[in-house]
C-alpha atoms as a PDB file:
ATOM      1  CA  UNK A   1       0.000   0.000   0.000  1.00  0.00           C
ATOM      2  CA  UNK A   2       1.263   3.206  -0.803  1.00  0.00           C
ATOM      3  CA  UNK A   3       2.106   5.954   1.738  1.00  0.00           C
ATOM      4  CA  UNK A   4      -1.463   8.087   2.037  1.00  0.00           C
ATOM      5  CA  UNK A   5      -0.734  11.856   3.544  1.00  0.00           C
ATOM      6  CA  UNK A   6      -4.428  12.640   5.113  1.00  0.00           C
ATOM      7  CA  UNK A   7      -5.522  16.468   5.157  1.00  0.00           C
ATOM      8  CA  UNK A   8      -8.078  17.499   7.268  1.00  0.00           C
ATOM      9  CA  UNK A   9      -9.584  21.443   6.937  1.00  0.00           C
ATOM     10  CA  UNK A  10     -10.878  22.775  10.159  1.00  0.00           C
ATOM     11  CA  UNK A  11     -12.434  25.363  11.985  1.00  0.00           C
ATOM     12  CA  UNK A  12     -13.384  25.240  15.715  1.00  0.00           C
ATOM     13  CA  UNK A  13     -13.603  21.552  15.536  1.00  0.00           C
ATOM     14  CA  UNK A  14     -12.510  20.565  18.749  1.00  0.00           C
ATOM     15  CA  UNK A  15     -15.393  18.552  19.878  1.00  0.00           C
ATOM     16  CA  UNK A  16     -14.980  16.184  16.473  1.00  0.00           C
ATOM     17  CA  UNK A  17     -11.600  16.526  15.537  1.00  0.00           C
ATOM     18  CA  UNK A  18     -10.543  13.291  17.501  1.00  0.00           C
ATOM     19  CA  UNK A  19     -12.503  11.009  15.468  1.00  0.00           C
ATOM     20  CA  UNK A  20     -11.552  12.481  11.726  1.00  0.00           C
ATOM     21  CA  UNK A  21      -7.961  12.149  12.838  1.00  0.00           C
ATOM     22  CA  UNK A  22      -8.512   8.516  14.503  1.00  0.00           C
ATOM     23  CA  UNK A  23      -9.821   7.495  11.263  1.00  0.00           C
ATOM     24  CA  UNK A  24      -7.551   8.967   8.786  1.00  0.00           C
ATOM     25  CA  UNK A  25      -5.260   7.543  11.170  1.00  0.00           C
ATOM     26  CA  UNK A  26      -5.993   4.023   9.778  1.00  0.00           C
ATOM     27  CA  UNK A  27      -5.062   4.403   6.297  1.00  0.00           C
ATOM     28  CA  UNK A  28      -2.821   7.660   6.242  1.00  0.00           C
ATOM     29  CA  UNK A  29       1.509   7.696   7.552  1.00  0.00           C
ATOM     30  CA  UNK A  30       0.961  11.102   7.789  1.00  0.00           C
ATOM     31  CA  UNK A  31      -2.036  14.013   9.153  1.00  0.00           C
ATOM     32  CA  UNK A  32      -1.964  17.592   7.615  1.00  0.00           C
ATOM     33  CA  UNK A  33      -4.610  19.642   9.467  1.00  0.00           C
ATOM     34  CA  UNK A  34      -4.913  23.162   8.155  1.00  0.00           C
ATOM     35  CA  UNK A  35      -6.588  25.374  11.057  1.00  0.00           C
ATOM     36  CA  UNK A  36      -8.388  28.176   9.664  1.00  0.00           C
ATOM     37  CA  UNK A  37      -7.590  30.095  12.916  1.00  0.00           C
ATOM     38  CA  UNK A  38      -9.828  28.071  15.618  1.00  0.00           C
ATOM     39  CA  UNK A  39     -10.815  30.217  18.526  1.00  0.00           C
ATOM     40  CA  UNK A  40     -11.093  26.757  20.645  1.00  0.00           C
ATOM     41  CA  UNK A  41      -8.302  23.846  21.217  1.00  0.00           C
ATOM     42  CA  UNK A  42      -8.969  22.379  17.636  1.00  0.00           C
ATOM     43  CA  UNK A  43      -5.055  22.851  17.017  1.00  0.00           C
ATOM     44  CA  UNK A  44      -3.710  22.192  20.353  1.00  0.00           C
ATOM     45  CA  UNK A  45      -5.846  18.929  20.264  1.00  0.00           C
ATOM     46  CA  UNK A  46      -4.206  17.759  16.458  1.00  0.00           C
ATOM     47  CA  UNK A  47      -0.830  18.439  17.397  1.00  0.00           C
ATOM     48  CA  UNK A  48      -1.202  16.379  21.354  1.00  0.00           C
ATOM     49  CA  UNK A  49      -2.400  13.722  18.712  1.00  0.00           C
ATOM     50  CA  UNK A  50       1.020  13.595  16.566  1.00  0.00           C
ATOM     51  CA  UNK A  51      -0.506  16.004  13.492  1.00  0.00           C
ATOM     52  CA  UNK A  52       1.246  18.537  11.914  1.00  0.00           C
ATOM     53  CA  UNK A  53      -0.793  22.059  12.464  1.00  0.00           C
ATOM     54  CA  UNK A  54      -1.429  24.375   9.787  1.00  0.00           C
ATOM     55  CA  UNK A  55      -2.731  27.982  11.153  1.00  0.00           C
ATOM     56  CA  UNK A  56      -4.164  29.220   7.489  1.00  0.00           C
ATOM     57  CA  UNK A  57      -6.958  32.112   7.490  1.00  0.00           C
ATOM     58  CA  UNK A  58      -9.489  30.542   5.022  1.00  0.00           C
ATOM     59  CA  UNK A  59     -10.862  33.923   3.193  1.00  0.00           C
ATOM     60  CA  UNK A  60     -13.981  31.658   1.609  1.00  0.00           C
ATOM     61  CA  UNK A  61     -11.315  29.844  -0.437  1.00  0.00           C
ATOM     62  CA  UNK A  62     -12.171  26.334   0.002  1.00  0.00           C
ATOM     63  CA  UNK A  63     -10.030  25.323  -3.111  1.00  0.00           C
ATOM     64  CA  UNK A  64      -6.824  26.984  -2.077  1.00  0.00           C
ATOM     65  CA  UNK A  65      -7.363  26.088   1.609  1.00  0.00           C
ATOM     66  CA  UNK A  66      -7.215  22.386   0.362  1.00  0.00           C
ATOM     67  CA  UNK A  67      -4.277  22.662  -2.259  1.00  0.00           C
ATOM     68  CA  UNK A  68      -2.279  24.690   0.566  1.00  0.00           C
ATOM     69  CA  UNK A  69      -2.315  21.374   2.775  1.00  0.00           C
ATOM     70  CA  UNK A  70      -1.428  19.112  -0.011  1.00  0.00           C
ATOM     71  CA  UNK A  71       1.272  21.347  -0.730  1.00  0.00           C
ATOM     72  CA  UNK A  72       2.695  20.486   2.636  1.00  0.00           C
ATOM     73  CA  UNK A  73       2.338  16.800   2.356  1.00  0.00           C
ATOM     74  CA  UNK A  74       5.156  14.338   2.485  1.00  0.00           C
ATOM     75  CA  UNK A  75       3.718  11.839   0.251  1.00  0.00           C
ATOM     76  CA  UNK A  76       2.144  11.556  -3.441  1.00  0.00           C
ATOM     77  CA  UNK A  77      -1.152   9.792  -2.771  1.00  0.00           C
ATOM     78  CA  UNK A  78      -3.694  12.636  -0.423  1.00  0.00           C
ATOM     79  CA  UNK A  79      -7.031  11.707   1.338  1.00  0.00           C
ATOM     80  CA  UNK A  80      -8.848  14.931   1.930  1.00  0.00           C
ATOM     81  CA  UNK A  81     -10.981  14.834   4.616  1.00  0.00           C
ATOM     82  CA  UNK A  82     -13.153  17.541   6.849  1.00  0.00           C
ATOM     83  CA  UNK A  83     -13.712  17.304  10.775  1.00  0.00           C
ATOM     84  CA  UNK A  84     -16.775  16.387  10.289  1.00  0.00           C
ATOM     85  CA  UNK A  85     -15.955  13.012   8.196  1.00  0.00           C
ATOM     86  CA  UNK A  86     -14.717   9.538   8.960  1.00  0.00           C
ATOM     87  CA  UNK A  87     -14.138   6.421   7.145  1.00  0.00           C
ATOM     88  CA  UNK A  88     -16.234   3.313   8.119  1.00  0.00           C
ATOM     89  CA  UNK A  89     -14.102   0.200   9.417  1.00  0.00           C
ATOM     90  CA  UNK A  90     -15.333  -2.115   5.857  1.00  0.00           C
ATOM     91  CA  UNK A  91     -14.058   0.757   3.656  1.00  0.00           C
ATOM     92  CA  UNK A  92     -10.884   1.002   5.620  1.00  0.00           C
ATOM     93  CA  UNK A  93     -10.731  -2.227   4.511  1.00  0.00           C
ATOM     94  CA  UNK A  94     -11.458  -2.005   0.957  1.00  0.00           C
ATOM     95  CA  UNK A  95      -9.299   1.146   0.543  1.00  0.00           C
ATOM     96  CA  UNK A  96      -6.115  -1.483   2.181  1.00  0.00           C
ATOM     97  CA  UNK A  97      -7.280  -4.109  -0.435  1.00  0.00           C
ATOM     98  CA  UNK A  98      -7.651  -1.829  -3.692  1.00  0.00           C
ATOM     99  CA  UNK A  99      -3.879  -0.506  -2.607  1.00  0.00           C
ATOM    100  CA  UNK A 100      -2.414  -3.880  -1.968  1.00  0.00           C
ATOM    101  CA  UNK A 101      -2.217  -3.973  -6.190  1.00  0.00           C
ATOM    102  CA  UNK A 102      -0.449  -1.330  -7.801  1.00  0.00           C
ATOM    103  CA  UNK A 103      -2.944   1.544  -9.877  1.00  0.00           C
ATOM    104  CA  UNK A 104      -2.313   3.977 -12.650  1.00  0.00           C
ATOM    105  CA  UNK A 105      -5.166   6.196 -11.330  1.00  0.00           C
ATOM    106  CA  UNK A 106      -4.496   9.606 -10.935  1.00  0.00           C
ATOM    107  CA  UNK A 107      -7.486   9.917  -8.521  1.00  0.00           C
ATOM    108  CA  UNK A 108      -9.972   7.640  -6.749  1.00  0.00           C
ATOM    109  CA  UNK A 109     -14.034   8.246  -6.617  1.00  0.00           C
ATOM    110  CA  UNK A 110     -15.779   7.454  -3.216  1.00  0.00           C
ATOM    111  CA  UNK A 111     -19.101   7.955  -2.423  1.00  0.00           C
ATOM    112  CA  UNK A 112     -20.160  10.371   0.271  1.00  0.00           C
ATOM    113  CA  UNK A 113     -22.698   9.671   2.831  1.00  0.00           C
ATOM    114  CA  UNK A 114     -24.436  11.978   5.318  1.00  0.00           C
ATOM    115  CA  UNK A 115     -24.666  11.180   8.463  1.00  0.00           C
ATOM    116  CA  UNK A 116     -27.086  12.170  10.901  1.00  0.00           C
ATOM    117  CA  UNK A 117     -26.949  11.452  14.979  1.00  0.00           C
ATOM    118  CA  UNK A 118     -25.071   8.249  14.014  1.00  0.00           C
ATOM    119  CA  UNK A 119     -27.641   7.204  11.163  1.00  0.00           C
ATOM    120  CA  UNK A 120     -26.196   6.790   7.646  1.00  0.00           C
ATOM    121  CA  UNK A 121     -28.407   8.447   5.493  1.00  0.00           C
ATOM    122  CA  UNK A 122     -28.252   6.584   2.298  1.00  0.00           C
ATOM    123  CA  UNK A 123     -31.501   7.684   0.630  1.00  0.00           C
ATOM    124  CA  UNK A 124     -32.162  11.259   1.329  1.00  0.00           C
ATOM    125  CA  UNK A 125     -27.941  11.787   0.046  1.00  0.00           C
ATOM    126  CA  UNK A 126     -28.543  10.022  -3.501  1.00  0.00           C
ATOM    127  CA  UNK A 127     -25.542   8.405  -4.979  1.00  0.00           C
ATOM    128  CA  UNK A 128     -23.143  11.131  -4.115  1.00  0.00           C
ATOM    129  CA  UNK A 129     -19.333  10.437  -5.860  1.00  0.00           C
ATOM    130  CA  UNK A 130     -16.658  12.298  -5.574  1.00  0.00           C
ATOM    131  CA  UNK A 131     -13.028  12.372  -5.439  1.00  0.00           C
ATOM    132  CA  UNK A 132     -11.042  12.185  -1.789  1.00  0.00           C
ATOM    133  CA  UNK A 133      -8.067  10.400  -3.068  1.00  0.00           C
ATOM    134  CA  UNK A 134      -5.850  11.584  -5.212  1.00  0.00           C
ATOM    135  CA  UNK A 135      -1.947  11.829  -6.322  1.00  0.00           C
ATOM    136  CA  UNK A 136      -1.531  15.334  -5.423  1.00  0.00           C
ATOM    137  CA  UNK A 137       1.155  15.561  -7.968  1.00  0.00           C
ATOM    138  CA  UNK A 138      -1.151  15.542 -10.747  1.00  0.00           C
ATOM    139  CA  UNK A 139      -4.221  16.788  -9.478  1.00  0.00           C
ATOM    140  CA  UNK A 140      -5.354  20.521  -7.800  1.00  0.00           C
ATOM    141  CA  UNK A 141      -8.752  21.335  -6.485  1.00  0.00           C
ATOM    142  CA  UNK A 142      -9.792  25.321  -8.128  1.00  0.00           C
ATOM    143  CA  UNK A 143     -13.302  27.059  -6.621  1.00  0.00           C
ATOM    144  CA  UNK A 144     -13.594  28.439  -3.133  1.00  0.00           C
ATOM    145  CA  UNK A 145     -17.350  26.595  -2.351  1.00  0.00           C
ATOM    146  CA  UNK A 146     -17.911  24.278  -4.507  1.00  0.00           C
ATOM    147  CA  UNK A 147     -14.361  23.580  -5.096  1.00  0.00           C
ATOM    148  CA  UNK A 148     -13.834  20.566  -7.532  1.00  0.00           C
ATOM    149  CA  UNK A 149     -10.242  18.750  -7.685  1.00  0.00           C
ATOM    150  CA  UNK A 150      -8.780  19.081 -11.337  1.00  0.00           C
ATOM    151  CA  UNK A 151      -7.858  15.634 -12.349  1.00  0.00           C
ATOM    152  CA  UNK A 152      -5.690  15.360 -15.818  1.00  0.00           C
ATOM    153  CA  UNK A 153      -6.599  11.644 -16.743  1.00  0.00           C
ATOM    154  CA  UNK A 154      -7.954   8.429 -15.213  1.00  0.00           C
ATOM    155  CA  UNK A 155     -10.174   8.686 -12.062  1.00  0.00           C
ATOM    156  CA  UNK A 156     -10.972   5.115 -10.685  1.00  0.00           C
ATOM    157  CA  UNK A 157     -14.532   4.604  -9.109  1.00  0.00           C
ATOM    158  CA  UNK A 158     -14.190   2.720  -5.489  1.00  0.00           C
ATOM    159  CA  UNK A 159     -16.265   0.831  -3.096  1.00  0.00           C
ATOM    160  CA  UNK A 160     -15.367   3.271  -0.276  1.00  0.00           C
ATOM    161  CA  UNK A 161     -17.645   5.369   1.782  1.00  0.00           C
ATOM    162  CA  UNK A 162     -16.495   8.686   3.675  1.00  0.00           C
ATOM    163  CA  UNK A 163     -19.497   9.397   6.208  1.00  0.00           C
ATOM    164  CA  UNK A 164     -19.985  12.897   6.361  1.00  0.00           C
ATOM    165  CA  UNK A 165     -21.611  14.092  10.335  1.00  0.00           C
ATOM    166  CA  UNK A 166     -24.125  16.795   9.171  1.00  0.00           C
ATOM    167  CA  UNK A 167     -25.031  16.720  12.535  1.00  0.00           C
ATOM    168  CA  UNK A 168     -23.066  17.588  15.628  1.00  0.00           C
ATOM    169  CA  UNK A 169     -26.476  19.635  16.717  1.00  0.00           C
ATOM    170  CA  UNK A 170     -28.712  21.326  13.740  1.00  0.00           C
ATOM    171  CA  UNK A 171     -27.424  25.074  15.284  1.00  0.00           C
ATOM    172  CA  UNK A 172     -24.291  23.998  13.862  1.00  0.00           C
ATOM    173  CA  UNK A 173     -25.857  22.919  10.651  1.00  0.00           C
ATOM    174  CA  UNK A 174     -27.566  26.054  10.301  1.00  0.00           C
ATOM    175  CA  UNK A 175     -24.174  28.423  11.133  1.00  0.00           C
ATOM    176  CA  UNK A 176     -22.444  26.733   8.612  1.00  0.00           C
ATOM    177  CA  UNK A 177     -25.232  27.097   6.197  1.00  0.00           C
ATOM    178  CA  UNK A 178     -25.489  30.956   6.381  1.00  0.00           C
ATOM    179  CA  UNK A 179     -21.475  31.107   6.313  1.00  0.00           C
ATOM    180  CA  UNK A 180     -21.494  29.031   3.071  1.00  0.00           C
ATOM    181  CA  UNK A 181     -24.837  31.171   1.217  1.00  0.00           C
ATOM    182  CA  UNK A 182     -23.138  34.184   2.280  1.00  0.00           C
ATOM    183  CA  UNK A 183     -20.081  33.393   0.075  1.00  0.00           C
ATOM    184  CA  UNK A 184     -22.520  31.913  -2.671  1.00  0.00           C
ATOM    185  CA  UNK A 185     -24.487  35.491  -3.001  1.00  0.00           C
ATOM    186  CA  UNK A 186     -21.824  38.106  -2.966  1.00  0.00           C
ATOM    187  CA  UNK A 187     -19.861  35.359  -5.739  1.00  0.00           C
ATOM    188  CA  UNK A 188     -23.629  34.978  -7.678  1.00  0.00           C
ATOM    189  CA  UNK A 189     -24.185  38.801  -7.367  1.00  0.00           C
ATOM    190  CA  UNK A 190     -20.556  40.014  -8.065  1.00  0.00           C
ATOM    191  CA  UNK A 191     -20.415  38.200 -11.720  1.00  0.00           C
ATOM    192  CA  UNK A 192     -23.792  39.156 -12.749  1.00  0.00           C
ATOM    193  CA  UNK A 193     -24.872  42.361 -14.407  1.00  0.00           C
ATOM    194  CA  UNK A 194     -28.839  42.103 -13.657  1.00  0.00           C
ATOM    195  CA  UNK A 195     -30.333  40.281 -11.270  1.00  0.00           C
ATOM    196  CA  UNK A 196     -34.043  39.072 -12.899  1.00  0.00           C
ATOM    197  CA  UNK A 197     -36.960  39.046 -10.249  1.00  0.00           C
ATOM    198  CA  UNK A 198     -38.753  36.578 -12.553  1.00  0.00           C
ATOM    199  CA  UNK A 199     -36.262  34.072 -11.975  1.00  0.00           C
ATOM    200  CA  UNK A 200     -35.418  34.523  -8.190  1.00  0.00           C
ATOM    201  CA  UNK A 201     -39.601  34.460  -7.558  1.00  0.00           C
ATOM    202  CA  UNK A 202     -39.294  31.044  -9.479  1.00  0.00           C
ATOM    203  CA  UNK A 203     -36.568  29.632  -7.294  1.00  0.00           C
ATOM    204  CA  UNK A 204     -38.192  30.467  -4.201  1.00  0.00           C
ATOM    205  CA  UNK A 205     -41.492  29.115  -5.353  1.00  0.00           C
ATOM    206  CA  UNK A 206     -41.869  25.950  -7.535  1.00  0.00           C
ATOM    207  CA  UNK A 207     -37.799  25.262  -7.402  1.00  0.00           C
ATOM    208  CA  UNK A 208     -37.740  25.277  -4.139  1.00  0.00           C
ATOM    209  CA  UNK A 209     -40.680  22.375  -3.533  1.00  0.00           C
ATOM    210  CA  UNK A 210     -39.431  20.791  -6.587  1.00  0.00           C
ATOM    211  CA  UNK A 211     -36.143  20.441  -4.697  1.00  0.00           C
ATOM    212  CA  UNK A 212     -37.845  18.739  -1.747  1.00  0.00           C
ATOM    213  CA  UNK A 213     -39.736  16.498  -4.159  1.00  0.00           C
ATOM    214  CA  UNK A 214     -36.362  15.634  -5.695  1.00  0.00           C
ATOM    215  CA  UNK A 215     -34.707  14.328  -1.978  1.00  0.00           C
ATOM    216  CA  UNK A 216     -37.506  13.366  -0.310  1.00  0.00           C
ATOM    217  CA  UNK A 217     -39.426  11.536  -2.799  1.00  0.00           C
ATOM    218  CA  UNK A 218     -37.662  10.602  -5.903  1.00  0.00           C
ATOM    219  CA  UNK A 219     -34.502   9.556  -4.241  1.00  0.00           C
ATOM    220  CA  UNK A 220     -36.542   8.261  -1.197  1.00  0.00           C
ATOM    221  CA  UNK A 221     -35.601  10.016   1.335  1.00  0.00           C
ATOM    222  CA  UNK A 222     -38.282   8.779   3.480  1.00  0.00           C
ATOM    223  CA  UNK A 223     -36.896   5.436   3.958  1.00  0.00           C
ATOM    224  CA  UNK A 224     -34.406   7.166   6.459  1.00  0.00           C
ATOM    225  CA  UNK A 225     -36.939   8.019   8.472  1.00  0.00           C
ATOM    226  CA  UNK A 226     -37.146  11.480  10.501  1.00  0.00           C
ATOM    227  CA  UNK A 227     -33.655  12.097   9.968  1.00  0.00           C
ATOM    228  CA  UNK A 228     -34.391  11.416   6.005  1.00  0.00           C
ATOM    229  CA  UNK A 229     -37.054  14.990   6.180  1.00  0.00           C
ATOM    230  CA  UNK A 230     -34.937  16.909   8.181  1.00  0.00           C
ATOM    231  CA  UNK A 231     -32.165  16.285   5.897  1.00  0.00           C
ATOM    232  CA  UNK A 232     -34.404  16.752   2.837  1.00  0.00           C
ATOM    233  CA  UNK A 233     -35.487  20.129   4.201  1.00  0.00           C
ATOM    234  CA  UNK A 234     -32.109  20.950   5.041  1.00  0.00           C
ATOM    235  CA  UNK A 235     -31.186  20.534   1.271  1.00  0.00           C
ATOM    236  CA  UNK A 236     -34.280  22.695   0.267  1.00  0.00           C
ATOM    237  CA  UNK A 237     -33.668  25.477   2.664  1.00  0.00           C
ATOM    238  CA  UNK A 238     -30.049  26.259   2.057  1.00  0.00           C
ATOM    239  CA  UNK A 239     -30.634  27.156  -1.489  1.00  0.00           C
ATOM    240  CA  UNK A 240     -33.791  29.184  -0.217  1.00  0.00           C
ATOM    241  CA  UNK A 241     -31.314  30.688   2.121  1.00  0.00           C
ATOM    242  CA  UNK A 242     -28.962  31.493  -1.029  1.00  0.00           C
ATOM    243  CA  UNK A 243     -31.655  32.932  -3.340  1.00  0.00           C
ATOM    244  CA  UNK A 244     -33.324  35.420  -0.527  1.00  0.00           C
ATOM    245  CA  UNK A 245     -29.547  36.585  -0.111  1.00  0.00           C
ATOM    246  CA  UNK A 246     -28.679  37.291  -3.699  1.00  0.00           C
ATOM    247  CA  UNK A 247     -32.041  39.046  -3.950  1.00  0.00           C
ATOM    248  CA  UNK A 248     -31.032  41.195  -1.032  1.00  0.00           C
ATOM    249  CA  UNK A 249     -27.638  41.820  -2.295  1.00  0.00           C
ATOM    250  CA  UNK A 250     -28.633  42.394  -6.120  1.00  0.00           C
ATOM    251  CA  UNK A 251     -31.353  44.596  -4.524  1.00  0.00           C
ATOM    252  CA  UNK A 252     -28.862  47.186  -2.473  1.00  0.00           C
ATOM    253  CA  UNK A 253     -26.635  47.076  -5.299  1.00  0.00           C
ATOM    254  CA  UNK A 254     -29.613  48.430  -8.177  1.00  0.00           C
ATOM    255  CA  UNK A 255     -28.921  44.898 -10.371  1.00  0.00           C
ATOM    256  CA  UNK A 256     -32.670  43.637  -9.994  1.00  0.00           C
ATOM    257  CA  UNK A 257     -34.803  43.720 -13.017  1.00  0.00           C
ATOM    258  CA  UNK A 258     -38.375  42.548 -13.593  1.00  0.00           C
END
């Protein structure tokens, strides 16, 4: 197996930090966390657990947050990871047996599954894929958000799960919601000349319960139970969130139109 360098992104992550490093533990020889200046023991915590510590001001740059860890890390192959993700023990498992043969993949596709008060949510998060692994001498992730890893040639599709913990309480889900629109508006508002009113009433409206329709029923978000509608609201009401914003902000800046 090759030598994995795990990078973890954080900010005020103290209470969850042990278990993302714990897991990346299992499969990485070495843990990058990049601290976007934590006002609680998030770093002191990473380094008493052997990591190296990263003190990086994120600016809502995602993307360069991300390649500014790999940049730092001792060893081709990177597993990017947040605080709020782990790795299950049977893809652990999987991601030892895939590496016990030798690959010419530049990058490696795992499927992401939110996690809710220690429930998998596989319905209401659809078959989510995307890359965590990748050789981080071909590969660069560009976007602040939504920042998508740049990959030059052959991405391999895995049987490896990262669970993603929406849920350390929904306050936190809804802080990081508001930090993330926030970024989303000024970005949507700042490359657009007019802002139409037309469109914005039609994502709040018919979008917007379209969107829930989407999670909830065509993907079957129900089978996960409660958890399955909160998180199906949750993915309705950030964009809500995003939309009111941009109409605020295209609205004190005179972009709207009818």
């Amino acid at each position: 197996m090759p030598l994995i360098t795990a990078v973890i992104i954080v900010k005020d992550e103290e209470a969850r930090i042990v278990r993302a490093i714990a897991s990346a533990r299992a499969v990485a020889a070495e843990i990058i966390v990049v601290d976007d200046n934590s006002s609680d023991r998030t770093a002191a915590v990473a380094r008493e657990l052997g990591c190296k510590v990263v003190a990086r001001a994120l600016n809502g740059d995602f993307g360069a947050q991300r390649n500014a860890g790999a940049a730092l890390a001792g060893n081709d192959w990177v597993l990017m990871l947040d605080a709020d993700e782990t790795i299950p023990e049977p893809s652990i498992q999987e991601l030892r047996r895939f590496f016990k043969s030798d690959t010419d993949a530049d990058a490696l596709q795992v499927r992401i599954v939110n996690v809710m008060f220690e429930k998998p949510l596989y319905y209401s998060t659809g078959n989510c894929r995307t890359v965590r692994l990748y050789r981080r001498s071909r590969c660069s992730f560009a976007g602040d958000v939504h920042e998508k890893l740049s990959v030059p040639d052959k991405v391999i599709a895995i049987d490896v799960e990262i669970w993603n913990d929406i849920a350390k309480t929904l306050d936190h889900v809804f802080v990081k919601m508001l930090t993330y629109t926030e970024v989303e508006a000024k970005r949507y508002c700042a490359s657009e000349a007019i802002v139409s009113e037309r469109m914005l009433r039609a994502e709040l409206t018919w979008r917007s319960l379209k969107r829930f329709w989407k999670h909830y029923v065509k993907h079957q978000g129900f089978k996960d139970g409660m958890g399955g509608l909160v998180l199906s609201l949750i993915n309705t009401i950030g964009p809500l969130v995003r939309w009111m914003k941009i109409w605020e902000c295209a609205k004190r800046q005179g972009k709207l139109t009818r």
